[in-house]
C-alpha atoms as a PDB file:
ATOM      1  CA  UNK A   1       5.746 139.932 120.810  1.00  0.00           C
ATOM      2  CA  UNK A   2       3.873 141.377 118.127  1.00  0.00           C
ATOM      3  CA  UNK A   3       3.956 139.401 114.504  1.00  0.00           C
ATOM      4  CA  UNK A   4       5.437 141.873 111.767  1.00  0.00           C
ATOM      5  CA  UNK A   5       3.835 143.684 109.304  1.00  0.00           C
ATOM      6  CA  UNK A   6       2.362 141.932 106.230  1.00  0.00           C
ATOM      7  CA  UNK A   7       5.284 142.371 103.783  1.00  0.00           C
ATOM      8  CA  UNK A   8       5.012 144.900 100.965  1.00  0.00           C
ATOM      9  CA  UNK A   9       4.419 142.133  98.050  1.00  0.00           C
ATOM     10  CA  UNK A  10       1.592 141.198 100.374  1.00  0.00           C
ATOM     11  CA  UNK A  11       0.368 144.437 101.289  1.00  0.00           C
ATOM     12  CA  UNK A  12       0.167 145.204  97.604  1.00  0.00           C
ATOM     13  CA  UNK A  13      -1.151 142.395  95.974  1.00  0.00           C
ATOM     14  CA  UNK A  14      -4.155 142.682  98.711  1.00  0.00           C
ATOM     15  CA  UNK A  15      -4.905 145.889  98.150  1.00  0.00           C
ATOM     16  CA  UNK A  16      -4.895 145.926  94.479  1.00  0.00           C
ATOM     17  CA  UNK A  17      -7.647 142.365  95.003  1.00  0.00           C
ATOM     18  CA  UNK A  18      -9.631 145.040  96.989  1.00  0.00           C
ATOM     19  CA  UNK A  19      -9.655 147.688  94.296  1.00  0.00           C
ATOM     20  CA  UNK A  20     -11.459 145.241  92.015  1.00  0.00           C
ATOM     21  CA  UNK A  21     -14.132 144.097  94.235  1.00  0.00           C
ATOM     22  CA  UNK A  22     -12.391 140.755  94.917  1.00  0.00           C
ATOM     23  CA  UNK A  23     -11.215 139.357  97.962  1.00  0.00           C
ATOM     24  CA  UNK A  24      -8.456 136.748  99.135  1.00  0.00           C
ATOM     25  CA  UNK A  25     -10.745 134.137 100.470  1.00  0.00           C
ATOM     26  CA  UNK A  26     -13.186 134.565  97.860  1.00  0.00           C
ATOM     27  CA  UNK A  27     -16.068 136.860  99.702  1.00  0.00           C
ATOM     28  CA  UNK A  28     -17.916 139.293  97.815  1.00  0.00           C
ATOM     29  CA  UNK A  29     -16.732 143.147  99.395  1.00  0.00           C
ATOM     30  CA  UNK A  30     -20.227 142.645 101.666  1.00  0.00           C
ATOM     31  CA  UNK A  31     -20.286 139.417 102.129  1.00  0.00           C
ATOM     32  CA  UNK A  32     -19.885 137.921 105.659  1.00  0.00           C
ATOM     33  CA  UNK A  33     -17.924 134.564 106.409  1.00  0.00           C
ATOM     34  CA  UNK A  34     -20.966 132.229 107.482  1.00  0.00           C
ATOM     35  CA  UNK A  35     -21.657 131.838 111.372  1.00  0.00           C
ATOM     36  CA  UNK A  36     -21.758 128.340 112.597  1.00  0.00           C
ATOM     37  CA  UNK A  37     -22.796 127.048 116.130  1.00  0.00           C
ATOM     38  CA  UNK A  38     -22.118 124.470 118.749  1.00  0.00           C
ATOM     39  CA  UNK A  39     -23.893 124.055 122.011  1.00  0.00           C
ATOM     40  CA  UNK A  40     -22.678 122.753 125.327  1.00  0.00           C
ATOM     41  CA  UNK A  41     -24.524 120.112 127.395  1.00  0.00           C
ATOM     42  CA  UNK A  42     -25.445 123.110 129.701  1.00  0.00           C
ATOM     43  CA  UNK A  43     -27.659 125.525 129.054  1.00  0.00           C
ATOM     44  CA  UNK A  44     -26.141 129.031 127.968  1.00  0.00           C
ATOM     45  CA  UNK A  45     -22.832 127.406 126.687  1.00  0.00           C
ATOM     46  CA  UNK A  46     -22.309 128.780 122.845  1.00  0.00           C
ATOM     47  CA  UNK A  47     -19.232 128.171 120.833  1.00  0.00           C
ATOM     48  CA  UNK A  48     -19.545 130.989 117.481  1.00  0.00           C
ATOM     49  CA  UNK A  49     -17.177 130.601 114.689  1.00  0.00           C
ATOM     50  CA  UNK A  50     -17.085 132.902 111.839  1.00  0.00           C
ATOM     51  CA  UNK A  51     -13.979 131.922 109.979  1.00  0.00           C
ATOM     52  CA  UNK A  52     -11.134 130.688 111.977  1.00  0.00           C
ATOM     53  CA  UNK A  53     -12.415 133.258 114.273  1.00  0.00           C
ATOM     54  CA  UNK A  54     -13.928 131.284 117.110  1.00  0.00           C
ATOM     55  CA  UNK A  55     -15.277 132.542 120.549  1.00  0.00           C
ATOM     56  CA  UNK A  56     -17.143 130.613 123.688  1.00  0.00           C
ATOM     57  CA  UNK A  57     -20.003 132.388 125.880  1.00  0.00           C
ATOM     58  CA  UNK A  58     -21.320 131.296 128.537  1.00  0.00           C
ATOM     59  CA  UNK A  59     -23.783 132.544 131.179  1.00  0.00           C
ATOM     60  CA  UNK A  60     -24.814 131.772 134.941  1.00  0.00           C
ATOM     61  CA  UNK A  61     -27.319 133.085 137.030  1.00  0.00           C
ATOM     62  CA  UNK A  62     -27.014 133.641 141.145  1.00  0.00           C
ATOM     63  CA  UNK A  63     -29.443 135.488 143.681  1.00  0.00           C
ATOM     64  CA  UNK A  64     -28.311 138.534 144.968  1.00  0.00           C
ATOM     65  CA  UNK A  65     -29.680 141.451 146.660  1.00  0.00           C
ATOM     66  CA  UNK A  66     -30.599 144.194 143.886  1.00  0.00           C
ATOM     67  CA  UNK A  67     -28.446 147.857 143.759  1.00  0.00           C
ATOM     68  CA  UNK A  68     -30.307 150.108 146.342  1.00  0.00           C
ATOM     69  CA  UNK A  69     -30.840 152.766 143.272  1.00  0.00           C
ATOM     70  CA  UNK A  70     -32.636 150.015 141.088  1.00  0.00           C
ATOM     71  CA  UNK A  71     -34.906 147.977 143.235  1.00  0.00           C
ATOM     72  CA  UNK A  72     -36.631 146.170 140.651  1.00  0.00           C
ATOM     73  CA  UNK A  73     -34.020 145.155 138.393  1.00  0.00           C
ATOM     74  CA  UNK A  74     -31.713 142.305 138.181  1.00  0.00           C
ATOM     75  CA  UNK A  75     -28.191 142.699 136.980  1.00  0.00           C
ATOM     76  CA  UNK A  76     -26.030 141.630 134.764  1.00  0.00           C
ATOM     77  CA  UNK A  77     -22.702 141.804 134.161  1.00  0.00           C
ATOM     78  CA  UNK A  78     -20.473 140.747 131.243  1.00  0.00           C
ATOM     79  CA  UNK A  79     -16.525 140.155 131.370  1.00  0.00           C
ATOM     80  CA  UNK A  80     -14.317 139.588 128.837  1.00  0.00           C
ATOM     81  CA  UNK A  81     -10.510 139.252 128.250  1.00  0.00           C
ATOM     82  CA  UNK A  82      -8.044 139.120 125.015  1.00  0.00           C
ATOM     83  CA  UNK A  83      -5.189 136.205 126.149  1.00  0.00           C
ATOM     84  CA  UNK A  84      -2.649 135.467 123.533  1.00  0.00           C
ATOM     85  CA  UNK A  85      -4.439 132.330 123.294  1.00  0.00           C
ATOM     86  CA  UNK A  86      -6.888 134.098 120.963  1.00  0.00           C
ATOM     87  CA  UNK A  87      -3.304 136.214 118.734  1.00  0.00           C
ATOM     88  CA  UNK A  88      -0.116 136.490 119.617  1.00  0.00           C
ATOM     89  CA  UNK A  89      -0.930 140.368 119.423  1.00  0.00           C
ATOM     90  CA  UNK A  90      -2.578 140.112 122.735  1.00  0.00           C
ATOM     91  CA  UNK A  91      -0.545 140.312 126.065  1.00  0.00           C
ATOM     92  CA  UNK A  92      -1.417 138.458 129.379  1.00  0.00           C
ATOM     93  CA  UNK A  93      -2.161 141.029 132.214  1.00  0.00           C
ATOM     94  CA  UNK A  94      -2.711 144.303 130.164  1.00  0.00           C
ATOM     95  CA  UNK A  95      -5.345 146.173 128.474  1.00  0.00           C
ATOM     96  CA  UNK A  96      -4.847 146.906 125.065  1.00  0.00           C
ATOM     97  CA  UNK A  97      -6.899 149.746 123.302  1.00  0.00           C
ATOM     98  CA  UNK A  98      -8.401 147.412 121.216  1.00  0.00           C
ATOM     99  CA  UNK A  99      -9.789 145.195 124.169  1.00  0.00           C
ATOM    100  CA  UNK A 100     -11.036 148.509 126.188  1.00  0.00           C
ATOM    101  CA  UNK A 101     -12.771 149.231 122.743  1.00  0.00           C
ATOM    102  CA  UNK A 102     -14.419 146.094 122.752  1.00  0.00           C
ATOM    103  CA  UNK A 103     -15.413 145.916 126.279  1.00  0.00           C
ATOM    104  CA  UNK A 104     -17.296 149.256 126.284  1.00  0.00           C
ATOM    105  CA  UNK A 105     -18.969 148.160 122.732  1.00  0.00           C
ATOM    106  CA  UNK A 106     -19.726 144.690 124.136  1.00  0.00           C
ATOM    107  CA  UNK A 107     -21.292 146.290 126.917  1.00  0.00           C
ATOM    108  CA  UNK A 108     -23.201 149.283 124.812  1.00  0.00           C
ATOM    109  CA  UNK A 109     -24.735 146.527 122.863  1.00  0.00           C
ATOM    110  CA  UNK A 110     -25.623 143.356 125.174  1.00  0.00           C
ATOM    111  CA  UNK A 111     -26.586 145.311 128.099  1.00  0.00           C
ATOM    112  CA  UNK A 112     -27.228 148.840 128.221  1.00  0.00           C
ATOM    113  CA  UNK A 113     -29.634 148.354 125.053  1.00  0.00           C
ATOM    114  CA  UNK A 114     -32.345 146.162 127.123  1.00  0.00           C
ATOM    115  CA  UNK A 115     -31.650 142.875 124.991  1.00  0.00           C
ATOM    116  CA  UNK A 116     -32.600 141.437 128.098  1.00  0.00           C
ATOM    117  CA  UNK A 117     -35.801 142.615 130.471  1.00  0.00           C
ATOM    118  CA  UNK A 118     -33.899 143.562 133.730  1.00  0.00           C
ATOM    119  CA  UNK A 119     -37.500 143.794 135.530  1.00  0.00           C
ATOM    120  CA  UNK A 120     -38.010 140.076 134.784  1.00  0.00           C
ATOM    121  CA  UNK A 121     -35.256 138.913 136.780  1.00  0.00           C
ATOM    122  CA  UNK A 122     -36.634 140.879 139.842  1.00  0.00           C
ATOM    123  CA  UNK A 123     -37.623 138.201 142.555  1.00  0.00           C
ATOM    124  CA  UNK A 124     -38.638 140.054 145.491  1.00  0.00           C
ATOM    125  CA  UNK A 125     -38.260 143.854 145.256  1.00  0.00           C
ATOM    126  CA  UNK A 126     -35.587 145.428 146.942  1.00  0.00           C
ATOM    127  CA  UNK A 127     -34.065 142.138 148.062  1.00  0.00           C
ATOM    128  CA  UNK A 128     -33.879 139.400 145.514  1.00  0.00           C
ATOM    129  CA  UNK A 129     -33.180 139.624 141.897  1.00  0.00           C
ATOM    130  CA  UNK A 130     -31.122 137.348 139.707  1.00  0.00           C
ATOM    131  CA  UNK A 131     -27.386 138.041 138.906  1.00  0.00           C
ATOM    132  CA  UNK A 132     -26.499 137.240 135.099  1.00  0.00           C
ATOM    133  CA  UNK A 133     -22.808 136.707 134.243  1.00  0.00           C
ATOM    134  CA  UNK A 134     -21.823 136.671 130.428  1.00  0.00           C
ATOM    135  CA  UNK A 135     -18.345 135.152 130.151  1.00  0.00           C
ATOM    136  CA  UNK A 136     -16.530 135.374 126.674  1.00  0.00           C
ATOM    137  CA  UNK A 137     -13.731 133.470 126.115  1.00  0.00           C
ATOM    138  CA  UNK A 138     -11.650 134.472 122.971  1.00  0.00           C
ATOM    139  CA  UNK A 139     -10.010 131.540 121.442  1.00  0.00           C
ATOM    140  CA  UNK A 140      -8.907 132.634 118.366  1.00  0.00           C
ATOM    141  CA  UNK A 141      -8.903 136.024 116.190  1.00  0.00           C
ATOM    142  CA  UNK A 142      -8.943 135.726 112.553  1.00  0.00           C
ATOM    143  CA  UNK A 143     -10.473 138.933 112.203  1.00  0.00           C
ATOM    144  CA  UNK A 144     -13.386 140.990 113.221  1.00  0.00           C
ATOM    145  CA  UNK A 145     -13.749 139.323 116.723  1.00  0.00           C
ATOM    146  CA  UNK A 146     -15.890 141.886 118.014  1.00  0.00           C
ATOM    147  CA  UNK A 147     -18.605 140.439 115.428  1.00  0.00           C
ATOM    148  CA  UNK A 148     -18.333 137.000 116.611  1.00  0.00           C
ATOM    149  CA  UNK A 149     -18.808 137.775 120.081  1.00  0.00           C
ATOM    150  CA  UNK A 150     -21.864 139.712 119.840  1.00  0.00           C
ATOM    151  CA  UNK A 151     -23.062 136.700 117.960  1.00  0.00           C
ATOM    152  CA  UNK A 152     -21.799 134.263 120.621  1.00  0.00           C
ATOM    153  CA  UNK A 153     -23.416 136.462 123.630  1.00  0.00           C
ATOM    154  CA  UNK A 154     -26.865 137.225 122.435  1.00  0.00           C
ATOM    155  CA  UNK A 155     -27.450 133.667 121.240  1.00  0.00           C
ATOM    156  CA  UNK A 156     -25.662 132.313 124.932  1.00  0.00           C
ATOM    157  CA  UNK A 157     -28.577 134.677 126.328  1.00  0.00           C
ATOM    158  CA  UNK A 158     -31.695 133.401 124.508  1.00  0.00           C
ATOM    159  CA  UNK A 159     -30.222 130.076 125.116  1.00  0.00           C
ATOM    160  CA  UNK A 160     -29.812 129.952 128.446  1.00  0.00           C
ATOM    161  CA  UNK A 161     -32.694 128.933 130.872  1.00  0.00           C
ATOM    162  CA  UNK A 162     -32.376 130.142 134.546  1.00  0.00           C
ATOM    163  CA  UNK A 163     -34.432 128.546 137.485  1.00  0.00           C
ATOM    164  CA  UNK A 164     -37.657 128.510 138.111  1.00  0.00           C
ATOM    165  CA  UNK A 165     -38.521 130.235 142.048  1.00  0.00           C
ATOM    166  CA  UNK A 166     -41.787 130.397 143.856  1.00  0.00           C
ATOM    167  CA  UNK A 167     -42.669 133.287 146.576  1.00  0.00           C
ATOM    168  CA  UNK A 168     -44.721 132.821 149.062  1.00  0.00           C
ATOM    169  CA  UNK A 169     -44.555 136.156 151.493  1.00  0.00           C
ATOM    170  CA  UNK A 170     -40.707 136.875 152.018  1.00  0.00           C
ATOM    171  CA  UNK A 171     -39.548 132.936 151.321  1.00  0.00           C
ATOM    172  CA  UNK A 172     -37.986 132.255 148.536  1.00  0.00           C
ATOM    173  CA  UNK A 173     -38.229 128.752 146.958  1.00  0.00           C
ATOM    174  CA  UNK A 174     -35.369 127.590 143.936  1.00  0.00           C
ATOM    175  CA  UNK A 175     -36.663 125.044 142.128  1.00  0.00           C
ATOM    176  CA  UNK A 176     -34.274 122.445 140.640  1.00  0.00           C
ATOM    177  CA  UNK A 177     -34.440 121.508 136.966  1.00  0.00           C
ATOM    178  CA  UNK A 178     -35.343 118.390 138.385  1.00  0.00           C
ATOM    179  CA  UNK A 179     -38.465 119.165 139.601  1.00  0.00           C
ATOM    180  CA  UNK A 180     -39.310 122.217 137.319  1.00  0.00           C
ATOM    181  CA  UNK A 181     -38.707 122.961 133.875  1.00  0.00           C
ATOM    182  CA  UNK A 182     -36.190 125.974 134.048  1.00  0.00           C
ATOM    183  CA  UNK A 183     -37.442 129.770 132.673  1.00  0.00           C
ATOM    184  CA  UNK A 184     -36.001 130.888 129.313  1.00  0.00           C
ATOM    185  CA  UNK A 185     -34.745 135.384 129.622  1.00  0.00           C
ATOM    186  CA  UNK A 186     -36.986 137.770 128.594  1.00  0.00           C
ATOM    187  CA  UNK A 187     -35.592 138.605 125.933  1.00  0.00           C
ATOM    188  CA  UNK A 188     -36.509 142.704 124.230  1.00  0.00           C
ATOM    189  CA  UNK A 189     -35.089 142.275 120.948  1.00  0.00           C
ATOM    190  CA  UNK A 190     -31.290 140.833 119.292  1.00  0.00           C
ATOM    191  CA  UNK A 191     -29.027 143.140 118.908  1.00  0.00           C
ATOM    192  CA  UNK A 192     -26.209 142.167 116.378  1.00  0.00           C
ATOM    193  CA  UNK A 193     -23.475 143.955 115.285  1.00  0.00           C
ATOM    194  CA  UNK A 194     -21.843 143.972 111.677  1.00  0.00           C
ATOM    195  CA  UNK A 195     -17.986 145.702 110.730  1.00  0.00           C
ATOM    196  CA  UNK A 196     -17.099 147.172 108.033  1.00  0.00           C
ATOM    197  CA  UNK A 197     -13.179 148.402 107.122  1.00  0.00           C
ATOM    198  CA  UNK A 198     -12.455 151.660 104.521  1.00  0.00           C
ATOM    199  CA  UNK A 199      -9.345 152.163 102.654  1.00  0.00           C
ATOM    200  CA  UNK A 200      -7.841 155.580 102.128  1.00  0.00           C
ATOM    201  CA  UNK A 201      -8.392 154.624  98.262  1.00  0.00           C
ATOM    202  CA  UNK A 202     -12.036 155.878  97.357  1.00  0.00           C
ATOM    203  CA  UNK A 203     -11.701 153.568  94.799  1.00  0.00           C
ATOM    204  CA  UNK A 204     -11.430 150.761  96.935  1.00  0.00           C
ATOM    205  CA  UNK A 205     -15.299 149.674  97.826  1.00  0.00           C
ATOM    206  CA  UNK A 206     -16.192 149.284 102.000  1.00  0.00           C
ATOM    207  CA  UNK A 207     -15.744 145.458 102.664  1.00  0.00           C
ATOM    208  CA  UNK A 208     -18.445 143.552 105.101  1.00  0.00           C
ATOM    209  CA  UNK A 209     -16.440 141.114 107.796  1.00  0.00           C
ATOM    210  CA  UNK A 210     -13.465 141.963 107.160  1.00  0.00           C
ATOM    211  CA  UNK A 211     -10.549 139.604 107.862  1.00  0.00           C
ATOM    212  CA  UNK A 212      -7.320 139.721 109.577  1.00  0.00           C
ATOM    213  CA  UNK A 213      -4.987 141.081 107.146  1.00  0.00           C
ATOM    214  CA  UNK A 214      -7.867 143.394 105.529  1.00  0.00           C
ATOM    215  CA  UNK A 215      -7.964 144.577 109.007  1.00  0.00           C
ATOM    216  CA  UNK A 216      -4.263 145.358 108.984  1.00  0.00           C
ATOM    217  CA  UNK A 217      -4.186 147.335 105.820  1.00  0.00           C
ATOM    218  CA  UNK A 218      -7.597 149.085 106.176  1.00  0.00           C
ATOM    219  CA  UNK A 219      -7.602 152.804 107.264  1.00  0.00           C
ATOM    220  CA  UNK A 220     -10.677 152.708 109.331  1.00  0.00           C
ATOM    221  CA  UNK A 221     -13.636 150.799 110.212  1.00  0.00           C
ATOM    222  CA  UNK A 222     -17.466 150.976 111.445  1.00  0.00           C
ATOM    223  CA  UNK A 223     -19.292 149.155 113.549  1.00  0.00           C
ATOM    224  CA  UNK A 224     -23.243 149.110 113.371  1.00  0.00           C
ATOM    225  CA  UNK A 225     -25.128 147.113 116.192  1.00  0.00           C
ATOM    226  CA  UNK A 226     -29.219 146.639 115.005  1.00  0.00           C
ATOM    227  CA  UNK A 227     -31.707 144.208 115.296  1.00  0.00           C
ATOM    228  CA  UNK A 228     -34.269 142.592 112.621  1.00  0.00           C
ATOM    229  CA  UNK A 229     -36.739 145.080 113.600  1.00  0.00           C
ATOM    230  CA  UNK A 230     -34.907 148.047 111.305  1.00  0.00           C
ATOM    231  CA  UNK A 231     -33.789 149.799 114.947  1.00  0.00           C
ATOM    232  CA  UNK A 232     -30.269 150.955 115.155  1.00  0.00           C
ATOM    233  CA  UNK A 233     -29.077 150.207 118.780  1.00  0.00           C
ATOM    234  CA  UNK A 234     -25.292 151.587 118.418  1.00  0.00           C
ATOM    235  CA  UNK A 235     -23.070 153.100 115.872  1.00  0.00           C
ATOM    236  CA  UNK A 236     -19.368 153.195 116.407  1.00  0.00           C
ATOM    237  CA  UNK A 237     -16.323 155.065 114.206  1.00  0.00           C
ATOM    238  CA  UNK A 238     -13.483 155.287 116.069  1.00  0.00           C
ATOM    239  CA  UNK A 239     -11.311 157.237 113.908  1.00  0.00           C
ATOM    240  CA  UNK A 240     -10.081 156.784 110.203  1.00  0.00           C
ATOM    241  CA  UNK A 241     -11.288 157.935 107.006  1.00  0.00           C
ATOM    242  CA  UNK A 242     -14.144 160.380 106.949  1.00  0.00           C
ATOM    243  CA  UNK A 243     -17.035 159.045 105.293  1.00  0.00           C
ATOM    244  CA  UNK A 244     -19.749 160.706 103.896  1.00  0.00           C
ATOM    245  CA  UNK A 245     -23.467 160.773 104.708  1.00  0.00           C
ATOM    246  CA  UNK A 246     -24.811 158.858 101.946  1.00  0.00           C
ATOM    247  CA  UNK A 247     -22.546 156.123 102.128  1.00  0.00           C
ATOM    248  CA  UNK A 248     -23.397 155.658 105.788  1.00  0.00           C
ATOM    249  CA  UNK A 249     -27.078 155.017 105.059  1.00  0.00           C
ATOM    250  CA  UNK A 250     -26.226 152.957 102.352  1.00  0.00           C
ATOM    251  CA  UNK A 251     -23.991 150.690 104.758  1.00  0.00           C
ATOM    252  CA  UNK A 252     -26.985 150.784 107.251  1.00  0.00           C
ATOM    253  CA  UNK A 253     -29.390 149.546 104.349  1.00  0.00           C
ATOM    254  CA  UNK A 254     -27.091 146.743 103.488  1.00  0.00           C
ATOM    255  CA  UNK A 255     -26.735 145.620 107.360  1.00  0.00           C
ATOM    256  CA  UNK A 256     -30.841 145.317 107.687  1.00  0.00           C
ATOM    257  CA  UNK A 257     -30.668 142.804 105.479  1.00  0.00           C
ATOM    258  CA  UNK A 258     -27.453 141.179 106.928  1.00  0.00           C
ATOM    259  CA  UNK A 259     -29.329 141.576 110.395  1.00  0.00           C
ATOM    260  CA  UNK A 260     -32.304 139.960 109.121  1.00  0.00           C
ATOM    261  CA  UNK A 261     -30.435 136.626 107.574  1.00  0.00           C
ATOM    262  CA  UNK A 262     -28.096 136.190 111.219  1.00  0.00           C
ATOM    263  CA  UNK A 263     -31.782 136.850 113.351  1.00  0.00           C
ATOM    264  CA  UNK A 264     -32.980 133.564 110.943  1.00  0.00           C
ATOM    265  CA  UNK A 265     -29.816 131.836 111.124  1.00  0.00           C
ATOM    266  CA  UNK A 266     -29.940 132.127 115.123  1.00  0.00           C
ATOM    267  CA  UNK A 267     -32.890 131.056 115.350  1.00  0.00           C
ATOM    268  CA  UNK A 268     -32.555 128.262 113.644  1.00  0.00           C
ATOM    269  CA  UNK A 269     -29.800 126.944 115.444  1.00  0.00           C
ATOM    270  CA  UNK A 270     -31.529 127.259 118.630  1.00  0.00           C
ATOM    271  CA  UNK A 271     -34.295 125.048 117.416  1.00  0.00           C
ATOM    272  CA  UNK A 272     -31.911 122.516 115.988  1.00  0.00           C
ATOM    273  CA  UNK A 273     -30.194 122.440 119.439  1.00  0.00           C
ATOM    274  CA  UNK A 274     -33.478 122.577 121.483  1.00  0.00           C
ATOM    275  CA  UNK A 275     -34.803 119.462 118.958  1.00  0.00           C
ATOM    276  CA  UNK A 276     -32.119 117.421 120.684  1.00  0.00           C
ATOM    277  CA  UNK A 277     -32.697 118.060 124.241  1.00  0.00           C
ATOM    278  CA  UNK A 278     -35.049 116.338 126.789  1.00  0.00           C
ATOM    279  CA  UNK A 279     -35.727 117.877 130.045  1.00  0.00           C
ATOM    280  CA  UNK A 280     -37.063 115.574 132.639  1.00  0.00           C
ATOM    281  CA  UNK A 281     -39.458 116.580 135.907  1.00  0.00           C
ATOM    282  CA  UNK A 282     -39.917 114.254 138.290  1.00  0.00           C
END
């Protein structure tokens, strides 16, 4: 069952915060909530939070034999799925718009714009490359979900360390952590994306993040996916209010910089994490 509506003295006190620049928790109109971090004891296990909005990635690696159209490339594959555990505007067992949405932009952005080298996970060509799965598992929507689990999948990937194989001829030799330190992913570049929402006000500004009633009440949103290099991997409007030229590049001016702080904030949790590990070979 969906929750109702937010109530008119609600809807209107919100929007009339918006028209002055001001929001309900506080933010700045492009200001993001900040991300924070938590690693598993395994490798490739990410819990993101922005907000109350939390999601959990996690990725595993298998041998398999490679598609007969792309010898040299490994796969990967990334599944996802909205549960009401995440909102009670979910349903078990059926795809909502909103989750087909995200899949394909999930998808666009982690995979079919080479974060990862797929020619690096090649093992023996034509008959061995490595398999990556990318689980996300949404535990709770607060707002602008699809944000948080970009940020939870590309950080899963660079944190994630597959295992280390030898080839001798046509045998194939796994080695266990155990014995060898395990590979980090090739990784291209880190794609991340940032939402904005528009209101059919023009003088209500574009707000960065935006929560789960500004959601509600907006009349359309963007989605921009780029890395710290300046390159703009996807750009998604799916509907709303038309927006003009100028204001786009201005939005894609702001997110370089946004892009730039997450790539450093990243980062830095991976070395944090990494500080704290010890891998042992005997």
């Amino acid at each position: 069952m969906r929750p109702p509506s937010p109530s008119i003295p609600e809807r209107e006190f919100a929007l009339s915060v918006l028209k002055q620049s001001l929001r309900l928790d506080g933010r700045t109109p492009l200001e993001m909530r900040m991300p924070a971090f938590r690693f598993g004891p395994e490798l490739g296990w990410v819990e993101c939070a922005l907000g109350k909005t939390r999601v959990v990635a996690h990725v595993d690696a298998k041998m398999v034999k490679p598609l007969p159209e792309r010898p040299f490339e490994g796969i990967i594959t990334i599944h996802s799925e909205l549960s009401p555990m995440a909102s009670t505007e979910y349903e078990a067992g059926r795809l909502s718009e909103e989750e087909v949405l995200l899949a394909r932009l999930l998808d666009k952005v982690l995979r079919r714009s080479d974060a990862v080298d797929k020619e690096s996970l090649c093992i023996l060509a034509g008959q061995r490359v490595w398999h990556l799965r990318l689980t996300l598992h949404f535990l709770a929507d607060a707002g602008n979900i699809l944000d948080c689990a970009c940020l939870a999948g590309i950080t899963a990937l660079k944190h994630f360390r597959r295992p280390d194989v030898e080839v001798i001829g046509d045998d194939v030799t796994v080695h266990p952590p155990s014995s060898r330190a395990p590979v980090p992913l090739s990784i291209n570049h880190t794609p991340l994306c940032l939402t904005f929402a528009f209101f059919i006000d023009p003088e209500t500004p574009p707000i960065l993040d935006p929560a789960q009633l500004e959601a509600t009440l907006s009349s359309g949103s963007m989605t921009l996916a780029m890395n710290a290099q300046r390159e703009l991997c996807v750009v998604q409007k799916a509907g709303g209010v038309p927006l003009p030229v100028d204001e786009i590049l201005r939005l894609v001016e702001v997110g370089v910089q946004k892009v730039k702080e997450l790539d450093v904030l990243v980062e830095a949790a991976l070395q944090e994490d990494w500080k704290g590990r010890r891998i042992e070979v005997r």
